[in-house]
Protein backbone atom coordinates (compact mmCIF):
# COMPACT_ATOMS: atom_id res chain seq x y z
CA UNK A 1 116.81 -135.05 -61.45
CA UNK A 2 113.75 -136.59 -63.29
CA UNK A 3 114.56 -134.86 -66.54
CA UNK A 4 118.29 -135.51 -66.30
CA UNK A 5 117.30 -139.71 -65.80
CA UNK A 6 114.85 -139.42 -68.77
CA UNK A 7 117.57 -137.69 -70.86
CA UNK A 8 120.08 -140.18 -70.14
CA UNK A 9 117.66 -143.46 -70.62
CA UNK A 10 117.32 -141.82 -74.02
CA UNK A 11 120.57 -141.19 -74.68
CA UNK A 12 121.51 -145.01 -74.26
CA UNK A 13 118.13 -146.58 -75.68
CA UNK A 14 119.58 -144.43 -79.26
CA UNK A 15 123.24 -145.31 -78.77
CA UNK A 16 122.41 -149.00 -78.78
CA UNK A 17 119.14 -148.96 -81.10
CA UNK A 18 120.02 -149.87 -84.74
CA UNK A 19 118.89 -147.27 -87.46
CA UNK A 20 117.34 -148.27 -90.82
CA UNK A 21 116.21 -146.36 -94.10
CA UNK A 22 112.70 -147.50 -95.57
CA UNK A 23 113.34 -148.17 -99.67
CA UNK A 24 110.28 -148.82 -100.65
CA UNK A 25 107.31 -146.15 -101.71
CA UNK A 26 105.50 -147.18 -98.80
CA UNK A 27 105.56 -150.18 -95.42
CA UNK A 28 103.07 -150.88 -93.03
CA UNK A 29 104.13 -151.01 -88.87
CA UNK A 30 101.86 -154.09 -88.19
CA UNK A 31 100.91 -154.91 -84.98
CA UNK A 32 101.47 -158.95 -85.28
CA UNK A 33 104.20 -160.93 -87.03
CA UNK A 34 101.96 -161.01 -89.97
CA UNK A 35 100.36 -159.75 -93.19
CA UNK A 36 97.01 -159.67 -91.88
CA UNK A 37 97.90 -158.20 -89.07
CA UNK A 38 96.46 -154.92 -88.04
CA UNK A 39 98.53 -151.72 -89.66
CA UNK A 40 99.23 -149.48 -87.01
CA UNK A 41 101.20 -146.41 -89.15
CA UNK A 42 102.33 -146.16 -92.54
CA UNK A 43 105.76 -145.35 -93.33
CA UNK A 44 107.27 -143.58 -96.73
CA UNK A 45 110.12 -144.23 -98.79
CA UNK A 46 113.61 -142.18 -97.23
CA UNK A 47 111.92 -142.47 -93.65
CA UNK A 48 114.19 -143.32 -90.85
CA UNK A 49 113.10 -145.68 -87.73
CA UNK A 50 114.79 -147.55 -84.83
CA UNK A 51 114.99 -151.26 -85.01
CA UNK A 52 115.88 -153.86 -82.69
CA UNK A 53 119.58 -153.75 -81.78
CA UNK A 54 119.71 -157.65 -81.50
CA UNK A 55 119.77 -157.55 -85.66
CA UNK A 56 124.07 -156.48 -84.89
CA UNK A 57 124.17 -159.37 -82.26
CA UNK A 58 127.51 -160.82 -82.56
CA UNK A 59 127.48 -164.73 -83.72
CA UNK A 60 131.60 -165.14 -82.83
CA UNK A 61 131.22 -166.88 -79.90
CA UNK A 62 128.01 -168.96 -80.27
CA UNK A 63 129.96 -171.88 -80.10
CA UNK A 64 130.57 -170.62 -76.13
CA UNK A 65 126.86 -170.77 -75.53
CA UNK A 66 125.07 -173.57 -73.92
CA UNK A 67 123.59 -176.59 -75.77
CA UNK A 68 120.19 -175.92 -77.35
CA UNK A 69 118.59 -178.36 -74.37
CA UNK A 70 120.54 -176.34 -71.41
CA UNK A 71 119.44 -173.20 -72.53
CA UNK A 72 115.55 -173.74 -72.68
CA UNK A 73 116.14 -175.49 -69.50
CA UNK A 74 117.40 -172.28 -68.63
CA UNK A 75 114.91 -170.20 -70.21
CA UNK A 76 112.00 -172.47 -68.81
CA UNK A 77 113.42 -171.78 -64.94
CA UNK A 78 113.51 -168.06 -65.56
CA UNK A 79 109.79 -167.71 -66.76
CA UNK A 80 108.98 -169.96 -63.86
CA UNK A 81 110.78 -167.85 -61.23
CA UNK A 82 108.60 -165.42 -59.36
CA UNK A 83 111.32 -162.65 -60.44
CA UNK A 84 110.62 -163.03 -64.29
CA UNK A 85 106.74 -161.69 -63.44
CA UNK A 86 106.82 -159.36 -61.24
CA UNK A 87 110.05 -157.35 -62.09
CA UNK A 88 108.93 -154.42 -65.22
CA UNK A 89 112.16 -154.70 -66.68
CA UNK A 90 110.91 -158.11 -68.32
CA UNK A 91 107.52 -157.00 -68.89
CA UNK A 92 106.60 -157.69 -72.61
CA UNK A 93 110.67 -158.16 -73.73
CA UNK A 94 111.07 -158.36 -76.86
CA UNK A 95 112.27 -162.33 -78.36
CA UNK A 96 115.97 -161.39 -80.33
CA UNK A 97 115.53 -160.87 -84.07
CA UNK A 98 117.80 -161.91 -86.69
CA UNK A 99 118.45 -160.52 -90.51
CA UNK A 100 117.00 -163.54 -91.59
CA UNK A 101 113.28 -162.95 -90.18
CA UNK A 102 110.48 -161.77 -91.93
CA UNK A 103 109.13 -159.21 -90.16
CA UNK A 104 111.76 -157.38 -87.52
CA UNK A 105 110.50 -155.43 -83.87
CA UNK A 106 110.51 -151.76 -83.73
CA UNK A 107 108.57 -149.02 -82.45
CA UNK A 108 105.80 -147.00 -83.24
CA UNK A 109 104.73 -143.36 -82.55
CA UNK A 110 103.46 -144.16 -79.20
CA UNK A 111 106.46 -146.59 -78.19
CA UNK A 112 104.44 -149.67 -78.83
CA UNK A 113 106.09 -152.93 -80.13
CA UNK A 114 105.46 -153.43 -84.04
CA UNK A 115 106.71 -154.94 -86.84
CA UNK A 116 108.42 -154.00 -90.21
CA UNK A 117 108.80 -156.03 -93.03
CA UNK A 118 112.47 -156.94 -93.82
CA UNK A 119 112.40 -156.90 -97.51
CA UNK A 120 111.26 -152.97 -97.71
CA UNK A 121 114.34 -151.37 -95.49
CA UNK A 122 117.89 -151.14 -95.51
CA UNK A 123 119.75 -151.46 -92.26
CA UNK A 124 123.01 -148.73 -91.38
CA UNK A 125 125.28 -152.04 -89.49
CA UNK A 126 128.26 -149.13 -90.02
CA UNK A 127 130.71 -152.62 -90.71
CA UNK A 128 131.20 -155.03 -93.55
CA UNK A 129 127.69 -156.46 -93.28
CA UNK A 130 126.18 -153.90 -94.76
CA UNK A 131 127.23 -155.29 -98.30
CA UNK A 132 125.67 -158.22 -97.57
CA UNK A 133 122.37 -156.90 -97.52
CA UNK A 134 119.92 -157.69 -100.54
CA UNK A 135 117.64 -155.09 -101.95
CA UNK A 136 114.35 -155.03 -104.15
CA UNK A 137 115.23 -154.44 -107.72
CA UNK A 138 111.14 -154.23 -108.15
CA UNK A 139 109.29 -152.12 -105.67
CA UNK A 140 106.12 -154.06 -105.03
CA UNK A 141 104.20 -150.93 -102.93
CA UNK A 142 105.11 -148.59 -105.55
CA UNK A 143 101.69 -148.41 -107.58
CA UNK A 144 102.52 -144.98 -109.50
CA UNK A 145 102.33 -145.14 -112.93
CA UNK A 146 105.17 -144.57 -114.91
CA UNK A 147 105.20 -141.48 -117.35
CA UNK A 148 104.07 -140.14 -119.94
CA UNK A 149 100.98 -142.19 -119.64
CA UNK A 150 99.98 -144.17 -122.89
CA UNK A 151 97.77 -141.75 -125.13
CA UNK A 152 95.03 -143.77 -124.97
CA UNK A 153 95.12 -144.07 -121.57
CA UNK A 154 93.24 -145.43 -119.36
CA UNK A 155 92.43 -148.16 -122.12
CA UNK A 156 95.14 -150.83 -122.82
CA UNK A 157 97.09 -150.33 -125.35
CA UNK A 158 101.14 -151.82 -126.37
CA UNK A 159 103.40 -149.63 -125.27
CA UNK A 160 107.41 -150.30 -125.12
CA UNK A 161 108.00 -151.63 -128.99
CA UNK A 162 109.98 -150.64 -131.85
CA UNK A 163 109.08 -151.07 -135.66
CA UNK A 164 111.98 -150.26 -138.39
CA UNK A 165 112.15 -150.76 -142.30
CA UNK A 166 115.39 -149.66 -143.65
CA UNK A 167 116.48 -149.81 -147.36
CA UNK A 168 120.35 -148.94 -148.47
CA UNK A 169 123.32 -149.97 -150.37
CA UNK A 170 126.46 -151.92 -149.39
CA UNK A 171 129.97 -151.78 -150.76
CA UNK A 172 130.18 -154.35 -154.28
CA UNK A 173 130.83 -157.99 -153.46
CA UNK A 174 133.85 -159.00 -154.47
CA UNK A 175 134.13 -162.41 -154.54
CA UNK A 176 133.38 -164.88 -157.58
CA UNK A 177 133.26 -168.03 -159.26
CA UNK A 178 136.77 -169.39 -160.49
CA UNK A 179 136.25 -169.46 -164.14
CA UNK A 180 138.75 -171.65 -165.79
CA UNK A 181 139.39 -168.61 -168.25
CA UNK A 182 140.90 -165.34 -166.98
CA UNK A 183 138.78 -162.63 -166.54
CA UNK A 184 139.17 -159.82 -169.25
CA UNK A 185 136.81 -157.44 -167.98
CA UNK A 186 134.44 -157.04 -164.80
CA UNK A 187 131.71 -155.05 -164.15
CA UNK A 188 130.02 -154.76 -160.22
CA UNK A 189 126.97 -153.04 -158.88
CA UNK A 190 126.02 -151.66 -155.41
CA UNK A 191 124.09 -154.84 -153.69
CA UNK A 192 120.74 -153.20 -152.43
CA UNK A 193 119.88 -153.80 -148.87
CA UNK A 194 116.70 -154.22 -147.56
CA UNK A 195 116.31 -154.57 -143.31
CA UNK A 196 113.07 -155.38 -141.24
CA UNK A 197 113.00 -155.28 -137.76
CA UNK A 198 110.96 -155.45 -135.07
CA UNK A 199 111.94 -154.86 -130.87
CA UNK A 200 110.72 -154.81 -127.67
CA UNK A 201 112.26 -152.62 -124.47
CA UNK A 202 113.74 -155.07 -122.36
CA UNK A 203 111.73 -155.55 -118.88
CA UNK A 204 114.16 -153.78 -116.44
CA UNK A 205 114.93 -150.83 -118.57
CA UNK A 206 113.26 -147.85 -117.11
CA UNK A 207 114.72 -145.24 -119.73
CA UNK A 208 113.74 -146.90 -122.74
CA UNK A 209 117.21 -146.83 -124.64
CA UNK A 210 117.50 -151.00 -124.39
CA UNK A 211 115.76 -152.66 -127.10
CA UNK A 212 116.10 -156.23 -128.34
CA UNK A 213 114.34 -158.42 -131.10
CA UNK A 214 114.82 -159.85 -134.31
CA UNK A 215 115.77 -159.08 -138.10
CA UNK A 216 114.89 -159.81 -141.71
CA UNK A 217 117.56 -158.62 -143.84
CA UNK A 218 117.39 -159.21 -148.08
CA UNK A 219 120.46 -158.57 -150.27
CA UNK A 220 120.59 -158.71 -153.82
CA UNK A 221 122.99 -158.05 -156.47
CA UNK A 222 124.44 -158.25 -160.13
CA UNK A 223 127.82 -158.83 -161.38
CA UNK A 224 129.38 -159.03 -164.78
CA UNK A 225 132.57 -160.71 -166.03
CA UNK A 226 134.01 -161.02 -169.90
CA UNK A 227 136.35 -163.62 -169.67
CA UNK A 228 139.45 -164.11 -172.87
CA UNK A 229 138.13 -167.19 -173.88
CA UNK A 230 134.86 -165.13 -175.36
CA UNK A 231 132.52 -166.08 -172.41
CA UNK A 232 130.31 -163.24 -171.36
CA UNK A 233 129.08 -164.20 -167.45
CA UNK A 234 126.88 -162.53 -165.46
CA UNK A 235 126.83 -163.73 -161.52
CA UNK A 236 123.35 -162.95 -159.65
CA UNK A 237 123.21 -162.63 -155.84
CA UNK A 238 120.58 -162.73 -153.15
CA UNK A 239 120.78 -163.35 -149.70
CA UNK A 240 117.88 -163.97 -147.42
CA UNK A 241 118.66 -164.06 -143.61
CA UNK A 242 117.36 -163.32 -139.66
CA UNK A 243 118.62 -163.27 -136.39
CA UNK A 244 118.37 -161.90 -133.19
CA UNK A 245 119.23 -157.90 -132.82
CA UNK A 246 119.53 -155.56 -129.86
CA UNK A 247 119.84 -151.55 -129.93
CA UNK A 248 120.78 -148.96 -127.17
CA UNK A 249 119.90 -145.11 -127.25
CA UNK A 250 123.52 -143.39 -126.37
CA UNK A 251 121.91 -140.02 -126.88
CA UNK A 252 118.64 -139.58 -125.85
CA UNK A 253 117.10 -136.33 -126.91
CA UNK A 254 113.09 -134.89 -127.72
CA UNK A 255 113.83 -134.78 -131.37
CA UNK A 256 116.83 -136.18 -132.07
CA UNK A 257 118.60 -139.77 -130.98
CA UNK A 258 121.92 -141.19 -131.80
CA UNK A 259 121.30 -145.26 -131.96
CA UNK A 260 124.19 -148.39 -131.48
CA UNK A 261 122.80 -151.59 -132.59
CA UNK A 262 124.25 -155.16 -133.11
CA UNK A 263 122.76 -158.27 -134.74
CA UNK A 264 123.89 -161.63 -136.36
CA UNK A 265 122.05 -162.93 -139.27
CA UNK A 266 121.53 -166.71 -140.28
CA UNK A 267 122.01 -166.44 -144.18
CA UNK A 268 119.43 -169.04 -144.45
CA UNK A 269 119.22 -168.59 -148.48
CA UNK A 270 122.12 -167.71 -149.86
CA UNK A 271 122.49 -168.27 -153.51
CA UNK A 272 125.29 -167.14 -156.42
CA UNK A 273 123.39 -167.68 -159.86
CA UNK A 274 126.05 -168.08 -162.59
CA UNK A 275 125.04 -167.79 -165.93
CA UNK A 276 127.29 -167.91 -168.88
CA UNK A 277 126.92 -167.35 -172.80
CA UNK A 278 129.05 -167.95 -176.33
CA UNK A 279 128.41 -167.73 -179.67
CA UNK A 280 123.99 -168.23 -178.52
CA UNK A 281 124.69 -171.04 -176.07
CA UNK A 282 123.48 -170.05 -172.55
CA UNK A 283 123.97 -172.07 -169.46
CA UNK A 284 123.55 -171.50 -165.96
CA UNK A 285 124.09 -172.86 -162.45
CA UNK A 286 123.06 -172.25 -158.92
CA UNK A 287 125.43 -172.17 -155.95
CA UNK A 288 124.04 -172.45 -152.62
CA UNK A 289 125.49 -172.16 -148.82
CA UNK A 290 124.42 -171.26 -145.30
CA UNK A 291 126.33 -168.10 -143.71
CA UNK A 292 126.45 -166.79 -140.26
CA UNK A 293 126.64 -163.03 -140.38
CA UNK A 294 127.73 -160.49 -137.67
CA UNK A 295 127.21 -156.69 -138.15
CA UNK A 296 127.33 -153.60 -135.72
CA UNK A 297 126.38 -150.08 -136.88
CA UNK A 298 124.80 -146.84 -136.16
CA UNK A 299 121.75 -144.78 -136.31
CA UNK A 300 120.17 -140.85 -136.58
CA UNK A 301 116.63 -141.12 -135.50
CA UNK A 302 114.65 -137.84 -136.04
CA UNK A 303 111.27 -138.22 -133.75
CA UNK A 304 108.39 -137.19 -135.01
CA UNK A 305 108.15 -136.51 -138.78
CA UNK A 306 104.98 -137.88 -138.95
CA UNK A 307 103.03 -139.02 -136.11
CA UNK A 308 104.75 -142.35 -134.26
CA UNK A 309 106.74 -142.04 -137.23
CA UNK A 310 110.53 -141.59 -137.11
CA UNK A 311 113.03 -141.00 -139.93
CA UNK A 312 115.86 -143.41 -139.70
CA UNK A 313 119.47 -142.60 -141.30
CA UNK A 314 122.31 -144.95 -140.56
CA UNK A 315 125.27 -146.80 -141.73
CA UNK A 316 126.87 -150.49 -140.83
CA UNK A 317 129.88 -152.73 -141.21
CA UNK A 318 129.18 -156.39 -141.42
CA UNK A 319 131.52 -159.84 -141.72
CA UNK A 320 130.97 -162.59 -143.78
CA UNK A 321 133.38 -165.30 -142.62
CA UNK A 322 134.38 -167.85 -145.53
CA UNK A 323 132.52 -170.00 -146.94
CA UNK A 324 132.02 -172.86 -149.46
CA UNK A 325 129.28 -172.12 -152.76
CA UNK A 326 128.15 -176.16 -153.46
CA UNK A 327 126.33 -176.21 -156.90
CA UNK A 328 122.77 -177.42 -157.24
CA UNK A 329 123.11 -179.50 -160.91
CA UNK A 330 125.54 -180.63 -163.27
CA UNK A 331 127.25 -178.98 -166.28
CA UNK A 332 126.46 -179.12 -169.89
CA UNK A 333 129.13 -176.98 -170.93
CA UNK A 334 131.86 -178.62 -169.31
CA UNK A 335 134.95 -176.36 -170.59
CA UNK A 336 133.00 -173.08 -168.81
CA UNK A 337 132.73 -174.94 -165.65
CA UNK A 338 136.03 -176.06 -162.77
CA UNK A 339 133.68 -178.91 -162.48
CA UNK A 340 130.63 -180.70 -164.56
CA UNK A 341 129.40 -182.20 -162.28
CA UNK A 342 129.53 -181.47 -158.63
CA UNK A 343 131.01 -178.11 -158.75
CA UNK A 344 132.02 -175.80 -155.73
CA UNK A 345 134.47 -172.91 -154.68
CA UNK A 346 135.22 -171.75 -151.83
CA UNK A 347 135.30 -167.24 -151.05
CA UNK A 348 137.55 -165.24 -148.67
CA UNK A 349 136.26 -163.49 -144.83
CA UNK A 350 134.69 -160.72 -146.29
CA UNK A 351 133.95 -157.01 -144.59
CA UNK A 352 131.16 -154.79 -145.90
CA UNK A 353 130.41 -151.40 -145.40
CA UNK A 354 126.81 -149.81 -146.37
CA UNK A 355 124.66 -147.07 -145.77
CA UNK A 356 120.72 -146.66 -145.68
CA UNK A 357 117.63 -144.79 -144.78
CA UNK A 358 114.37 -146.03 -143.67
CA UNK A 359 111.68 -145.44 -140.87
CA UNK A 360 110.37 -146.27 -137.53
CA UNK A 361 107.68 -146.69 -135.83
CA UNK A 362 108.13 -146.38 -132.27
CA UNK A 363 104.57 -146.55 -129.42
């Protein structure tokens, strides 16, 4: 008869008893509602425990319940009544715990009262207020180190950054000055590309494919133009701009990555020299704007060709929306120029495609 009363007293202490998972490496069971409380048992990450079934109280009716002054009235003629002490039942009871509280009743290896922090377990309600629950995106007991450990390890050293020089060429630009003559001939070169960039891993990635930072780019170029009128022209470029990029890994592999990167450079500098000649007479001009510059693109990476040394092959596609080129001085040559003296033209949305190669340094 004994074992059958035990049996069922357990049966009913589990039906009603509210289970919870631990999520963090590791949680103290403290004996007090406090952090300097004495640790009774350590528990682990994935271990399961019992916690006080007043945490799935139902709050539907708690406008039923008596005022807040009736019911410590109430409470205050119960722990007076000679009942309250001598009956076991309400020996050391437990005071009802809410989700809210900081540190929630449960029981330790011996059946003792203790106390679990909230923040480092996640409660099994079996209803809709499980998805109201809040976890840790940082686990602040988890003091492992994360791998592969720096090589210079244990001494400090930067970890999580991304060096990259890259050097290509772009499709010609197209665009020009309006000469006043039409253009007999025209002659365009490959604008070299040169890219500088450096990038950090952003703070919650934990598989190192997010990267973001910043970017130097320089673009130069050379055009040529014979126009009927017996001008020979010849239209130098160079852009100097920087802006903020970001880069993802979308295939991560030991010695070979496949890269997806975006920026948008501030074309700080961006100048059109124009310089035209007849007969000996040589005069030139200097166009000037400020261009916003979007471009998207991808990247090979082959790890390791020299050591924390990467070789970088990749190809882009970039927009230049349109823009106005204001000159800089006035005109000698008036009949060469749409305007002697405060000249501009506007150019077309242009799209550019290019392709370079470069390295990396990645530690």
């Amino acid at each position: 008869m004994k074992i059958f009363f035990i049996t069922f007293i357990c049966l009913v202490s589990n039906a009603y008893a509210l289970d919870a998972v631990v999520t963090v490496l590791e949680t103290p069971l403290l004996q007090h509602r406090s952090y300097n409380a004495k640790v009774v048992q350590y528990l682990r990450k994935g271990d399961v425990i019992k916690v006080h079934p007043s945490l799935n109280n139902n709050t539907e009716f708690d406008h039923l319940a008596p005022s807040p002054e009736k019911l410590a009235k109430l409470k205050k003629e119960l722990n007076e009544s000679p009942e309250w002490n001598q009956d076991p039942l309400f020996k050391g009871i437990v005071t009802d715990a809410t989700i809210e509280d900081e540190f929630i009743p449960t029981l330790d290896r011996q059946g003792n009262t203790v106390y679990v922090i909230r923040d480092h377990f996640y409660l099994y309600f079996t209803d809709r207020k499980e998805f109201d629950q809040t976890t840790l995106k940082k686990d602040p007991t988890d003091y492992r180190l994360e791998e592969p450990l720096p090589k210079s390890y244990p001494l400090y050293s930067l970890s999580g950054y991304r060096g990259q020089v890259t050097l290509g060429i772009t499709q010609p630009y197209y665009e020009s000055y309006p000469y006043p003559s039409n253009v007999k001939n025209k002659g365009y070169t490959s604008p070299i590309d040169l890219n500088m960039s450096y990038l950090r891993k952003t703070p919650d990635d934990k598989y190192d494919r997010f990267f973001f930072g910043g970017t130097f780019n320089l673009r130069t170029f050379t055009n040529t133009y014979t126009l009927f009128n017996g001008v020979s022209s010849k239209e130098q470029g160079i852009k100097l701009g920087i802006g903020p990029y970001i880069t993802f890994d979308a295939y991560k592999g030991v010695e070979n990555r496949l890269n997806l990167y975006g920026s948008i450079n501030v074309n700080f500098f961006n100048q059109l020299n124009v310089a035209q000649e007849k007969d000996g007479i040589e005069e030139q001009r200097n166009y000037r704007t400020i261009t916003l510059s979007p471009r998207i693109g991808v990247q090979y990476h082959r790890k390791h060709i020299l050591e924390d040394v990467d070789f970088v092959l990749g190809t882009s596609i970039e927009m230049e929306p349109a823009t106005t080129f204001q000159s800089t001085s006035a005109a000698n040559q008036e009949t060469w120029w749409v305007s002697g003296g405060s000249d501009k033209f506007k150019t077309r949305t242009t799209f550019t495609l290019g392709g370079y190669l470069g390295f990396q340094s990645a530690y």
